[in-house]
N, C-alpha and C. Protein backbone atom coordinates (compact mmCIF):
# COMPACT_ATOMS: atom_id res chain seq x y z
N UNK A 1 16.28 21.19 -19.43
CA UNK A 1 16.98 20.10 -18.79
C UNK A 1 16.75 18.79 -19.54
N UNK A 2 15.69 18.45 -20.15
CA UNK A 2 14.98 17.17 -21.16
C UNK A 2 16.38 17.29 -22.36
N UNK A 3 16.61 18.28 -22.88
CA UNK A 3 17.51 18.70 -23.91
C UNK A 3 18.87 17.87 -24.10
N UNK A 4 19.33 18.20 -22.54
CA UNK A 4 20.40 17.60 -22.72
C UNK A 4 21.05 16.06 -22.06
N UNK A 5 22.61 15.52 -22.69
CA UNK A 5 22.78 14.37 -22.81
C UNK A 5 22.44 13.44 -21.39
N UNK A 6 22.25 12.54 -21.21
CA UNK A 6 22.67 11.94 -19.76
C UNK A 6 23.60 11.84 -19.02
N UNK A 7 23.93 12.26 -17.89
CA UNK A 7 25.52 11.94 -17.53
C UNK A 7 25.88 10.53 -17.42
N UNK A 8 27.33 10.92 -16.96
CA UNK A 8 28.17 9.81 -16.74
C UNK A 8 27.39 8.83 -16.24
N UNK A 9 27.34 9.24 -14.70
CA UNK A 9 26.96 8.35 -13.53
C UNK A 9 25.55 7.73 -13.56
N UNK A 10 24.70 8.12 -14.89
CA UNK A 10 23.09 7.28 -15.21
C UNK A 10 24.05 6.92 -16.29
N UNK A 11 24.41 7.14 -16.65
CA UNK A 11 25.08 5.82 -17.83
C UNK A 11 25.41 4.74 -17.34
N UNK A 12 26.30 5.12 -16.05
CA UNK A 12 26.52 3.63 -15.70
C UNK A 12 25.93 2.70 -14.81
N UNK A 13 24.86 3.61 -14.21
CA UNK A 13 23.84 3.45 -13.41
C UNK A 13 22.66 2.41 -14.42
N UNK A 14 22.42 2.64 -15.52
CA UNK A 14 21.62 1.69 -16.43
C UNK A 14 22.60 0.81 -17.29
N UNK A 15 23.81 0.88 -17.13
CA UNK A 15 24.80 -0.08 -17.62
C UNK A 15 24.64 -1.65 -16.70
N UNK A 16 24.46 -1.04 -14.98
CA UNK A 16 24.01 -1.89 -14.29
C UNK A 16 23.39 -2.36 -14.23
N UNK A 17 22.27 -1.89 -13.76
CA UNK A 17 21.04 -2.08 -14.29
C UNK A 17 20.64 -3.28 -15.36
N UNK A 18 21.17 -3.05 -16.92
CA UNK A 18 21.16 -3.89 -17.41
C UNK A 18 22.38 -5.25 -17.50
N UNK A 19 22.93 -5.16 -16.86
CA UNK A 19 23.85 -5.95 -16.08
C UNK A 19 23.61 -7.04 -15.57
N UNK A 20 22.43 -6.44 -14.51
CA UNK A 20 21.48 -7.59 -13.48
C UNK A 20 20.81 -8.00 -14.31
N UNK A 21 20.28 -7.30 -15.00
CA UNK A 21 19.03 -8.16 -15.52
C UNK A 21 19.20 -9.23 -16.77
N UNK A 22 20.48 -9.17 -17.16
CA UNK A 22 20.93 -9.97 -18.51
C UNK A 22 20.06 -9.50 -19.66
N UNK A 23 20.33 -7.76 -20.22
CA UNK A 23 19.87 -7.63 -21.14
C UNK A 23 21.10 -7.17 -22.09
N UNK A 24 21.08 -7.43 -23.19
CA UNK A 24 22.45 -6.56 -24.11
C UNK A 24 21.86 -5.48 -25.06
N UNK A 25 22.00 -4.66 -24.79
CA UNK A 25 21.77 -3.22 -25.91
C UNK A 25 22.03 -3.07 -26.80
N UNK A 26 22.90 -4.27 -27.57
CA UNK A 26 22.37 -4.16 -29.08
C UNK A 26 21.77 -4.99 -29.62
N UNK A 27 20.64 -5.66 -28.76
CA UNK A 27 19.91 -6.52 -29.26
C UNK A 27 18.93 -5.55 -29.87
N UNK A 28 18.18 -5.92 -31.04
CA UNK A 28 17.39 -5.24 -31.15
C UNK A 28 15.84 -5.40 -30.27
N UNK A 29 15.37 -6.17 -29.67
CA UNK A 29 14.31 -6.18 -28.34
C UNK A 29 14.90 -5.92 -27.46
N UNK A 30 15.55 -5.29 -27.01
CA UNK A 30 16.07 -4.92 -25.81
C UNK A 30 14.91 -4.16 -24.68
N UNK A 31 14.33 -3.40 -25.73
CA UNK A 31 13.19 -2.24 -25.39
C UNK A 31 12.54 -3.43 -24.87
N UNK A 32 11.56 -4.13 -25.54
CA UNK A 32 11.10 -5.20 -25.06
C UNK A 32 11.12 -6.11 -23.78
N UNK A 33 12.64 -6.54 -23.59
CA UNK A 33 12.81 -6.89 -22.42
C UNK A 33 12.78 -5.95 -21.68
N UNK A 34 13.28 -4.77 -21.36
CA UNK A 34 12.69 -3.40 -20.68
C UNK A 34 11.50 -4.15 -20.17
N UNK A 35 10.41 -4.00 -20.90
CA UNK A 35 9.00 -3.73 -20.20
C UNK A 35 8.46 -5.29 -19.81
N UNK A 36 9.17 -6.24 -20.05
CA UNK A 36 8.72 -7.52 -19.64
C UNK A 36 9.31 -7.36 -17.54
N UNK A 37 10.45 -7.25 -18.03
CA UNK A 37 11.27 -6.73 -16.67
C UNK A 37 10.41 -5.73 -15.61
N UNK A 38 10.53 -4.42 -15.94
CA UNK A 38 9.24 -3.63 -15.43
C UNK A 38 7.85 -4.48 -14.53
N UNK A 39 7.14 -5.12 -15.67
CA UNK A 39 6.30 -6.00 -15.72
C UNK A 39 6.39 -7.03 -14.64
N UNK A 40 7.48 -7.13 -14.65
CA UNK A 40 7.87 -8.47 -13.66
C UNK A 40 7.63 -7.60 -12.03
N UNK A 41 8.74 -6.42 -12.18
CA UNK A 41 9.05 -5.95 -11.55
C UNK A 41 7.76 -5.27 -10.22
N UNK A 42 6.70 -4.71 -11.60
CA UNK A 42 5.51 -3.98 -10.27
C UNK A 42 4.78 -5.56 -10.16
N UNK A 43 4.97 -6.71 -10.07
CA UNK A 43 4.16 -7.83 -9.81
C UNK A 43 4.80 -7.83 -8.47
N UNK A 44 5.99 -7.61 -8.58
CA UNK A 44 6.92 -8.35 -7.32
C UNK A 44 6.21 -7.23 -5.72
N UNK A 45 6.39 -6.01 -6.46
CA UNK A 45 5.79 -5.10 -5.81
C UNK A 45 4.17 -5.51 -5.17
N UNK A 46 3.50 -5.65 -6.08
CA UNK A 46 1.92 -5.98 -5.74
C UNK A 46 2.31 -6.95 -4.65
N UNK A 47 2.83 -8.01 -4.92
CA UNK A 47 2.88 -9.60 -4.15
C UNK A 47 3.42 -8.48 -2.68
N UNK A 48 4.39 -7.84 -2.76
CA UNK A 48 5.02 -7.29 -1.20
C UNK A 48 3.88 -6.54 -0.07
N UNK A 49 3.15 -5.76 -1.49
CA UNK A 49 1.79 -4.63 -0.43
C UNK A 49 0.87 -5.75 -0.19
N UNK A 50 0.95 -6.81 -0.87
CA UNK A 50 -0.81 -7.78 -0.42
C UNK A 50 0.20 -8.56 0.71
N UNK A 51 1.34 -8.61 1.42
CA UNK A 51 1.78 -9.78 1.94
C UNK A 51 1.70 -8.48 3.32
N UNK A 52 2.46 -7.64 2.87
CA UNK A 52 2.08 -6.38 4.10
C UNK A 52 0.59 -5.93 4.62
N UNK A 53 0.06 -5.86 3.86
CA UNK A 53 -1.47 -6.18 4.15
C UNK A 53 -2.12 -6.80 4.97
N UNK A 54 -1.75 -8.16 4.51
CA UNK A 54 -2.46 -9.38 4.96
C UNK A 54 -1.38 -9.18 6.78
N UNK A 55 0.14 -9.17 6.80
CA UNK A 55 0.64 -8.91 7.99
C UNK A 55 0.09 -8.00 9.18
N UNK A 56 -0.52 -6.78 8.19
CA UNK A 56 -0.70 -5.62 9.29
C UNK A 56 -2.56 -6.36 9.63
N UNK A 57 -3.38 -6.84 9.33
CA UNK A 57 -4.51 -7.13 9.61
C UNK A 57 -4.30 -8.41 10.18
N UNK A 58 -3.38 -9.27 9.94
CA UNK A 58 -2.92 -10.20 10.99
C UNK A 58 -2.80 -9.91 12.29
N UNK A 59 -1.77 -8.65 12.59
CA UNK A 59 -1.51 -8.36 14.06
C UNK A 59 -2.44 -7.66 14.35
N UNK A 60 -3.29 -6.75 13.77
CA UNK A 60 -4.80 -6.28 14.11
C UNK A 60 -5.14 -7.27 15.16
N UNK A 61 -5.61 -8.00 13.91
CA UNK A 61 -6.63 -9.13 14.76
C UNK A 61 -5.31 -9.81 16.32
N UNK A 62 -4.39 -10.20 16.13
CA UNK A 62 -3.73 -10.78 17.49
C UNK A 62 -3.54 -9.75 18.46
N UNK A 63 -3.58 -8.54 18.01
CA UNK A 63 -3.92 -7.55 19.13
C UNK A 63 -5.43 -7.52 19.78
N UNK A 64 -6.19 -7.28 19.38
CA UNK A 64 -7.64 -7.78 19.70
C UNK A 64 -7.99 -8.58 20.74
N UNK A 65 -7.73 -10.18 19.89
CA UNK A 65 -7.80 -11.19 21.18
C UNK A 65 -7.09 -11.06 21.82
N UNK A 66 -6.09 -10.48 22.36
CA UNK A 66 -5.44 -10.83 23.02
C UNK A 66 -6.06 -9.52 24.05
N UNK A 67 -6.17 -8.66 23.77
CA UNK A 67 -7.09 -7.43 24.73
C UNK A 67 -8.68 -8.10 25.20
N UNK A 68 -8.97 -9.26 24.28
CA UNK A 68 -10.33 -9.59 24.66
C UNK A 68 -10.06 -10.91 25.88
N UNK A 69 -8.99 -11.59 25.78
CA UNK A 69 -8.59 -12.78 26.69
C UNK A 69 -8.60 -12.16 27.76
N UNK A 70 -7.35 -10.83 27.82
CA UNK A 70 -7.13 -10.13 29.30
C UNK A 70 -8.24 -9.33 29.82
N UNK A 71 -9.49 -8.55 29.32
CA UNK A 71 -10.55 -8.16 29.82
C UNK A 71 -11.37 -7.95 28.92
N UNK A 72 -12.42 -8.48 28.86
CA UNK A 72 -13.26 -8.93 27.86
C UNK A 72 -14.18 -7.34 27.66
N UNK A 73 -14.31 -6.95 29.30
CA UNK A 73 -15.46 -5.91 29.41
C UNK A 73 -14.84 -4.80 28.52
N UNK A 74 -13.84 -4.25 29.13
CA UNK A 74 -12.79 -3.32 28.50
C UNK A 74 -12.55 -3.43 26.64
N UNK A 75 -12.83 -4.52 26.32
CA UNK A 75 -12.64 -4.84 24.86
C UNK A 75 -13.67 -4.25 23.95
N UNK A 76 -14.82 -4.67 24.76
CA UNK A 76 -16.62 -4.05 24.53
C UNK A 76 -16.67 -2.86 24.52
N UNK A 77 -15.92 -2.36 25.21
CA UNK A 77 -16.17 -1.16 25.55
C UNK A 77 -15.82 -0.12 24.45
N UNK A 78 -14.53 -0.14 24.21
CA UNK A 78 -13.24 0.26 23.06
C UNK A 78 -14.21 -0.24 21.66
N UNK A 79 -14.86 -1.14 21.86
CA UNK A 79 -15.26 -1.37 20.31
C UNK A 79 -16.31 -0.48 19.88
N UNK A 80 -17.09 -0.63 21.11
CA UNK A 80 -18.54 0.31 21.12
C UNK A 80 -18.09 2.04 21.11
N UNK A 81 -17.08 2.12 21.52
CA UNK A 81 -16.71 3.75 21.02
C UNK A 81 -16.34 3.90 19.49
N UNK A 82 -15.99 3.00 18.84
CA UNK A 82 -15.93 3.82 17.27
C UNK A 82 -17.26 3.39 16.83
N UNK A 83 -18.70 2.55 17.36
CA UNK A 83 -19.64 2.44 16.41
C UNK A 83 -20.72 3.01 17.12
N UNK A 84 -20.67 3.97 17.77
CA UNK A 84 -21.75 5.21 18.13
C UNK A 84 -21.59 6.25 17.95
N UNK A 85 -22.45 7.37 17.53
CA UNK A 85 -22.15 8.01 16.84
C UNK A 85 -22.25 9.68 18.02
N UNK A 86 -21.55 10.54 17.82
CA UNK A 86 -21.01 10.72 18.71
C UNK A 86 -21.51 12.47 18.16
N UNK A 87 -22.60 12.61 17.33
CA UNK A 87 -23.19 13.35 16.80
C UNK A 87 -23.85 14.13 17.62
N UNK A 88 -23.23 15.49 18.17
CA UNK A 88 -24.45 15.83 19.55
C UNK A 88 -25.57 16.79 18.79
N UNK A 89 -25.42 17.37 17.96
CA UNK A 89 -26.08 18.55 17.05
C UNK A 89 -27.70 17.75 17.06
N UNK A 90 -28.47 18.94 17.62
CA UNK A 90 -29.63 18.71 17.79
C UNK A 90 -30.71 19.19 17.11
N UNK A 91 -31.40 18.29 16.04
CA UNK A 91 -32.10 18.61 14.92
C UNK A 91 -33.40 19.77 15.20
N UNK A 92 -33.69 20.86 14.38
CA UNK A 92 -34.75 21.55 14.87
C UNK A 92 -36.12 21.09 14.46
N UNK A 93 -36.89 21.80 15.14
CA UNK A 93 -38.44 21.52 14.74
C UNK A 93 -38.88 21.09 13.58
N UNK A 94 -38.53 21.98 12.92
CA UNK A 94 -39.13 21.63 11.65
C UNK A 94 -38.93 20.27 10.44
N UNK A 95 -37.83 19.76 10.80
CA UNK A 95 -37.01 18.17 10.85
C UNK A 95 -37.59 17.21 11.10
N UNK A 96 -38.23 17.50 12.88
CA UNK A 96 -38.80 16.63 13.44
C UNK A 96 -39.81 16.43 13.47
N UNK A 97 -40.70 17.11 13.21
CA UNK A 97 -42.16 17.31 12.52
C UNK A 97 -42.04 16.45 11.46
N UNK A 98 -41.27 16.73 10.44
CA UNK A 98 -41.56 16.13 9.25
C UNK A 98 -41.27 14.58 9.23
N UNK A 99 -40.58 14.52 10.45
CA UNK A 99 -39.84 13.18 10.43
C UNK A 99 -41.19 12.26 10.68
C-alpha cells in the first residue's frame, strides 16, 4: 500500500492544506515551512490541554467549596474516605514479631 501513488482526494486535501497555510510548492523550503507550521501547530495544541487542565481543576476545586459551604461535615467525611486505607488483610505472626 506505501508503493503506490496518492489519490486524487489527498492531493487535494494537501493542496488545501497548503492553501491555508500560504505555502507554494515550488518553493524550494517549502519542506521547511512544513515543519515550522507543524511546530506551530503542536504549540497551539499544548496551550489547549494546559488551558483544559487548568479548567477541569478549576471546577474541581468550585465543586468542593461549594459541597463544603452546603455541609461541611459531609465534605470531611467524603475526603477522609479516599485517605484511609481500606487495607483489611491481616499481617501474620511472624511480621509482627519482627516488627
Amino acid at each position: 500500500m506505501r508503493n503506490e501513488k496518492p489519490s486524487r482526494r489527498l492531493k487535494s486535501h494537501i493542496r488545501k492544506i497548503y492553501r491555508k497555510i500560504g505555502t507554494n510548492t515550488k518553493h524550494p523550503d517549502h519542506k521547511q515551512h512544513n515543519d515550522v507550521y507543524m511546530d506551530t501547530l503542536k504549540q497551539k495544541l499544548q496551550a489547549k490541554a494546559k488551558r483544559l487542565s487548568r479548567y477541569v481543576k478549576r471546577t474541581e476545586r468550585k465543586h468542593q467549596n461549594q459541597g463544603f459551604l452546603q455541609n461541611a461535615a459531609n465534605f470531611h467525611k467524603g475526603n477522609n474516605k479516599t485517605a484511609t486505607n481500606n487495607n483489611r488483610e491481616v499481617p501474620d505472626a511472624q511480621c509482627l514479631t519482627d516488627y
